[in-house]
C-alpha atoms as a PDB file:
ATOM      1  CA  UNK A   1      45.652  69.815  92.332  1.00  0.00           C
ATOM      2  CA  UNK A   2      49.391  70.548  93.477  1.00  0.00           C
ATOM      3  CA  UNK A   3      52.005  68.177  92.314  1.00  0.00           C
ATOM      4  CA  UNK A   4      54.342  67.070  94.554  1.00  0.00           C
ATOM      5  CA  UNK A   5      58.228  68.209  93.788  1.00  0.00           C
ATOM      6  CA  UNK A   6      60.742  65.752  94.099  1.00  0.00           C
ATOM      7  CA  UNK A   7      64.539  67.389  94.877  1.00  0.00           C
ATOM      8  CA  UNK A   8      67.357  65.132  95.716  1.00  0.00           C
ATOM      9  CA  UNK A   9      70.418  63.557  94.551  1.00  0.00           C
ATOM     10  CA  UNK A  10      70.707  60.719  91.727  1.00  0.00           C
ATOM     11  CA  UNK A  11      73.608  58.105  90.622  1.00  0.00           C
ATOM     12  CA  UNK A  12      72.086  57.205  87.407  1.00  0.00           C
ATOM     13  CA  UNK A  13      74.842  54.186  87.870  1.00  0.00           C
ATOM     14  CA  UNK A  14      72.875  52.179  90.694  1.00  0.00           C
ATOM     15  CA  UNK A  15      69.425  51.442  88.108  1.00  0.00           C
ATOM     16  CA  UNK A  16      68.749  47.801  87.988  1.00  0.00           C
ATOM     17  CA  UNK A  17      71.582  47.341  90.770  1.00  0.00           C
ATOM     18  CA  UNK A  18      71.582  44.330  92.884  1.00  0.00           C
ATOM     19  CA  UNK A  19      73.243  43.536  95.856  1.00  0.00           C
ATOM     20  CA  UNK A  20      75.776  41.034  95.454  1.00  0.00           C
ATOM     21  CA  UNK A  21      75.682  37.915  97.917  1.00  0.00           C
ATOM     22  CA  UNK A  22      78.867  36.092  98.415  1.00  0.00           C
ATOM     23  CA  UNK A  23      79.381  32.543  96.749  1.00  0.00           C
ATOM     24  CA  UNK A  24      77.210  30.131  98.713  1.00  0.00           C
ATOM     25  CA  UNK A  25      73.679  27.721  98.667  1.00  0.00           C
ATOM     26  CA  UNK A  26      70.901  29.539  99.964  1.00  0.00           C
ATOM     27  CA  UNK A  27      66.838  29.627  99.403  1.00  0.00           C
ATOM     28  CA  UNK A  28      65.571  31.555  96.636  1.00  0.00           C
ATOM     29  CA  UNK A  29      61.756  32.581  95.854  1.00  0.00           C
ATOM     30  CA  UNK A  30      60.522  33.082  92.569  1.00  0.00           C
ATOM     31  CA  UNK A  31      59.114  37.253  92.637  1.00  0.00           C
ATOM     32  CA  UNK A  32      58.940  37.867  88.531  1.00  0.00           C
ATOM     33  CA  UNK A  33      58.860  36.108  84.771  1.00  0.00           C
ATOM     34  CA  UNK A  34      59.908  37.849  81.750  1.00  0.00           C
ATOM     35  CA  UNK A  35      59.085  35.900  78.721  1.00  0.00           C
ATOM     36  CA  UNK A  36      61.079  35.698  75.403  1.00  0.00           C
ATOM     37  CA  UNK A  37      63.314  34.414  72.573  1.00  0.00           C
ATOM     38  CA  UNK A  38      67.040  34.064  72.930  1.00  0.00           C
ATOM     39  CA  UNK A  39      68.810  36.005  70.156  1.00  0.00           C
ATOM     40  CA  UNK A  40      70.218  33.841  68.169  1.00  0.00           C
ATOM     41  CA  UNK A  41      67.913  30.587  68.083  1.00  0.00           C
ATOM     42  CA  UNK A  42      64.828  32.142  69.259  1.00  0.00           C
ATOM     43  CA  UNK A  43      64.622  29.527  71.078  1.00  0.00           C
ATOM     44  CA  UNK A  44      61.756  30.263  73.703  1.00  0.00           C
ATOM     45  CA  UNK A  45      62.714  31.127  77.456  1.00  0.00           C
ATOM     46  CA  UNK A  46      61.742  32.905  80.423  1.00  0.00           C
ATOM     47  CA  UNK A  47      64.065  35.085  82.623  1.00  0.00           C
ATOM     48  CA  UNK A  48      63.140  34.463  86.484  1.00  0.00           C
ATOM     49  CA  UNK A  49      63.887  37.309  89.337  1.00  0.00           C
ATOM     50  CA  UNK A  50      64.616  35.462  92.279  1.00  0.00           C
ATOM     51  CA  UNK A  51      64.663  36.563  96.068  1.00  0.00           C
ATOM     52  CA  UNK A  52      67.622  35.471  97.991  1.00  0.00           C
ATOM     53  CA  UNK A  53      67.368  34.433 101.760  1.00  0.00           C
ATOM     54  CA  UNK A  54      69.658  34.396 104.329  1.00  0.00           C
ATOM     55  CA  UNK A  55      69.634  31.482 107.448  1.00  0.00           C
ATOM     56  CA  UNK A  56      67.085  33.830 109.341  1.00  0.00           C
ATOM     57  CA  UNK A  57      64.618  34.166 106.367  1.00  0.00           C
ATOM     58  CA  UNK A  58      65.891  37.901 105.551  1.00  0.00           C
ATOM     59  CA  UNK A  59      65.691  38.772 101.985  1.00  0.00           C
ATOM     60  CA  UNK A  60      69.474  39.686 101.084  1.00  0.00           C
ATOM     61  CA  UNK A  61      69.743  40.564  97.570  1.00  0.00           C
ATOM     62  CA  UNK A  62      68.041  39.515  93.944  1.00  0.00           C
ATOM     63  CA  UNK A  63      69.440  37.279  91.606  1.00  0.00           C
ATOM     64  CA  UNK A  64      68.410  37.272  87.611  1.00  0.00           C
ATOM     65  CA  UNK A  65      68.614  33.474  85.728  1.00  0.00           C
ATOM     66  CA  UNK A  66      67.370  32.155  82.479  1.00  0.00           C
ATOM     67  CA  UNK A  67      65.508  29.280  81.486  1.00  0.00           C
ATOM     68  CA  UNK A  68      66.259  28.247  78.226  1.00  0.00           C
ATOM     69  CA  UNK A  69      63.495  25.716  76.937  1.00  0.00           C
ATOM     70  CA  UNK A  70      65.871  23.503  74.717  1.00  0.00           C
ATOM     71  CA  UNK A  71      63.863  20.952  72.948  1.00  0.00           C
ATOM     72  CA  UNK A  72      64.590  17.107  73.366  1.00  0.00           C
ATOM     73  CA  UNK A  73      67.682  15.537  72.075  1.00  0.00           C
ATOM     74  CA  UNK A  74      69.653  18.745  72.262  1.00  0.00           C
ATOM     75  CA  UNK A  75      72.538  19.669  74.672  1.00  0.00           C
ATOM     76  CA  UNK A  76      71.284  21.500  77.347  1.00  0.00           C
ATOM     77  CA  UNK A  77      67.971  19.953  77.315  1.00  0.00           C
ATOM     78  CA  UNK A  78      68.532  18.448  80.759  1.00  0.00           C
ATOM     79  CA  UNK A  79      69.337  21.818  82.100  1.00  0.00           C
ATOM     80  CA  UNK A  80      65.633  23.482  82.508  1.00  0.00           C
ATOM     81  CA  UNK A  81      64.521  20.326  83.389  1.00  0.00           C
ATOM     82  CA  UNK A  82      66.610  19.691  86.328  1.00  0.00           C
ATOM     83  CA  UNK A  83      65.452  23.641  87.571  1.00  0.00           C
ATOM     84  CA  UNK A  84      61.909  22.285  87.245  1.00  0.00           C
ATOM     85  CA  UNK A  85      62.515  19.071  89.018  1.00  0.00           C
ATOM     86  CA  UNK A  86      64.031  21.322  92.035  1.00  0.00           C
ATOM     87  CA  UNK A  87      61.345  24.197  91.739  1.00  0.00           C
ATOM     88  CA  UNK A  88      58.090  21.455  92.063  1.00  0.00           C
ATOM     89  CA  UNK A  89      57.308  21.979  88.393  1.00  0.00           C
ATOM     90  CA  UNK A  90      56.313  19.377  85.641  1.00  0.00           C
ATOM     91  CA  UNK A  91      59.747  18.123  84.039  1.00  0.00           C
ATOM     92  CA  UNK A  92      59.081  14.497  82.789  1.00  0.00           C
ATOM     93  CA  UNK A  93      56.965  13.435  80.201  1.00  0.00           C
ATOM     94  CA  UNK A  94      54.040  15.656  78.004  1.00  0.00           C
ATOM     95  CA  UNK A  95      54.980  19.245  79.999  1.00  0.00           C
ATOM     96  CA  UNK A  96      51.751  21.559  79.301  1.00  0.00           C
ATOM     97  CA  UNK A  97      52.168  24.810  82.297  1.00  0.00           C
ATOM     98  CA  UNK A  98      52.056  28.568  82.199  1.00  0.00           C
ATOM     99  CA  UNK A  99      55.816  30.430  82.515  1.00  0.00           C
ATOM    100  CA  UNK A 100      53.563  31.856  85.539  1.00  0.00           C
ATOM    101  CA  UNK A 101      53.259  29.456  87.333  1.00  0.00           C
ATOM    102  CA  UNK A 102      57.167  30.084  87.873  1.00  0.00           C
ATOM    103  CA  UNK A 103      55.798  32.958  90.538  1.00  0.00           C
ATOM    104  CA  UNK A 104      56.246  32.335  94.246  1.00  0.00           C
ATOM    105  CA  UNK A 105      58.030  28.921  93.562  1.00  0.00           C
ATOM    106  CA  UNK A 106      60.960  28.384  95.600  1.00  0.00           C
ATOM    107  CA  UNK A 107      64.198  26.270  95.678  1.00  0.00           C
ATOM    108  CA  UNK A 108      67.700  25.855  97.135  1.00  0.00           C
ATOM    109  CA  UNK A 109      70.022  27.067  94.614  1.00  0.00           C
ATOM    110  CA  UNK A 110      73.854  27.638  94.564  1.00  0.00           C
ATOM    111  CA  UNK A 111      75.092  31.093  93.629  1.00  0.00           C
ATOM    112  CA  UNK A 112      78.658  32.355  92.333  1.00  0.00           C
ATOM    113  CA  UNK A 113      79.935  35.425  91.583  1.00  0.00           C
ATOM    114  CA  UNK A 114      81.268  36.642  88.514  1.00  0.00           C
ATOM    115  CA  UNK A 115      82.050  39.492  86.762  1.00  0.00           C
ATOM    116  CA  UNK A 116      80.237  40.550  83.891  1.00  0.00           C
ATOM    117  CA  UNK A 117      80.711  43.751  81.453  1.00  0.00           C
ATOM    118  CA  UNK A 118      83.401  45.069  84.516  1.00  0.00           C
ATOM    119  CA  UNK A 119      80.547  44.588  87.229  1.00  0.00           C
ATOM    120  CA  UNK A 120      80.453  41.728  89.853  1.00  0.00           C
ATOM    121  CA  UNK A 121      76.941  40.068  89.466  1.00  0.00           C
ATOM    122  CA  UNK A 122      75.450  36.807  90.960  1.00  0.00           C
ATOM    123  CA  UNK A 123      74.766  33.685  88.819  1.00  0.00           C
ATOM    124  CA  UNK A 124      72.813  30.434  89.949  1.00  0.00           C
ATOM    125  CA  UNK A 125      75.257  27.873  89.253  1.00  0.00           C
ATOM    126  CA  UNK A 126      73.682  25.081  90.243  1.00  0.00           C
ATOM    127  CA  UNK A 127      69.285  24.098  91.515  1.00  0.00           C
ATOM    128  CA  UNK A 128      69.535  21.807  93.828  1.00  0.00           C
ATOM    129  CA  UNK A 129      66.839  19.320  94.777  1.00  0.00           C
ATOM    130  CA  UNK A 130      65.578  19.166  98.168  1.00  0.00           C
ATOM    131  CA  UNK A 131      65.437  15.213  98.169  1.00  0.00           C
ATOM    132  CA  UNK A 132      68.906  14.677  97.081  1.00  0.00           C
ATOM    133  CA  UNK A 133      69.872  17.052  99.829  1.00  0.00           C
ATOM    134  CA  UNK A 134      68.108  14.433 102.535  1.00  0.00           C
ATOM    135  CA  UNK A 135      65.812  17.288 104.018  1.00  0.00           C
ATOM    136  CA  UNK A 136      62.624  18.784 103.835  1.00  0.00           C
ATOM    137  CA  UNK A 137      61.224  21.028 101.454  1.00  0.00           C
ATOM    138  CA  UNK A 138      61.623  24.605 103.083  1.00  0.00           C
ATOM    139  CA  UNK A 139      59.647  27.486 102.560  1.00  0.00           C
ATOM    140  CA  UNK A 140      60.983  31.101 103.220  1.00  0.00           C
ATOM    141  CA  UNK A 141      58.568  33.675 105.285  1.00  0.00           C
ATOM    142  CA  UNK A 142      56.615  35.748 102.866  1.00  0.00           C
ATOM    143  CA  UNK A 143      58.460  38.861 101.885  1.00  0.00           C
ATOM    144  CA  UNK A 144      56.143  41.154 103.337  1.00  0.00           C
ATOM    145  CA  UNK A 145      57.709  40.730 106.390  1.00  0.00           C
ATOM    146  CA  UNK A 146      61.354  40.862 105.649  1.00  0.00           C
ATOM    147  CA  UNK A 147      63.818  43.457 106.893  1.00  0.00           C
ATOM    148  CA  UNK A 148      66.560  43.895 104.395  1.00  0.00           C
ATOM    149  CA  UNK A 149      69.920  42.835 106.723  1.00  0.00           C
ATOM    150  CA  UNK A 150      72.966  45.461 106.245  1.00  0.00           C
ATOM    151  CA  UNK A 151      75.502  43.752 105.268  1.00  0.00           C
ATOM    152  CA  UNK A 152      75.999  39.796 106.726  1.00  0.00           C
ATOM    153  CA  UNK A 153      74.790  37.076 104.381  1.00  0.00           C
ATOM    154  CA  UNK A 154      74.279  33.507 105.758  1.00  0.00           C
ATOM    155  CA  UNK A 155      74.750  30.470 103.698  1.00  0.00           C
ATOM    156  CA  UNK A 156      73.340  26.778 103.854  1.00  0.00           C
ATOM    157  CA  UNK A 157      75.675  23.961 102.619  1.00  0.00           C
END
């Protein structure tokens, strides 16, 4: 059997790069989980690769955010809750569910921009939840059928 040969140029500088969306609320789809610890608790959380959709259901960049599952009675508690509440996810009460069932859920988030380690990154700043917002629960077309867009971004807000 022949292998193939693979001859071209590489920027070892664009692995793991995203494209950066501008500040704005738009829909977001749940694609990946990454379970862990954080480093200096351990406390447990799960890291969430999110699709990011434009006003015409086009996929225009990734976003990374962390869930950080801080027990009851401590600050920031409220905080993974609140993602739950917005994502359709159990966040009251006895919570027993699988960090996959994360995958394929989908919200309305707000994203900034900030600049991390000398690179401009996005960062959820804020899940909103569709019935505070007024409107129906929205659904993106399934990513199979996206066309990455060039360069426009659309926001909701």
């Amino acid at each position: 059997m022949e292998m193939a040969r693979v001859q071209m140029s590489a920027n070892k500088g664009e692995i793991n790069s995203f494209t950066v969306v501008p500040e704005g609320t738009y829909f977001v789809k749940i694609k990946q989980v990454k379970d862990g610890f954080t480093r200096e608790s351990q406390t447990q959380k799960v890291d969430l690769l999110m699709q990011v959709y434009d006003n015409d259901d086009k996929v225009i960049g990734n976003v990374w955010t962390t869930l950080t599952f801080i027990p009851e009675g401590q600050k920031g508690h409220g905080m993974w809750l609140h993602a739950n509440h917005a994502l359709g996810l159990p966040y009251d009460g006895e919570l027993d569910y699988e960090t996959s069932d994360y995958v394929g859920k989908n919200s309305q988030v707000k994203i900034t921009v900030e600049t991390f380690e000398g690179k401009k990154r996005n960062r959820v700043a804020e899940w909103l939840i569709t019935e505070d917002l007024g409107a129906e629960p929205r659904t993106p077309a399934p990513a199979e059928k996206q066309t990455r867009p060039k360069a426009t971004a659309g926001t909701r807000g």
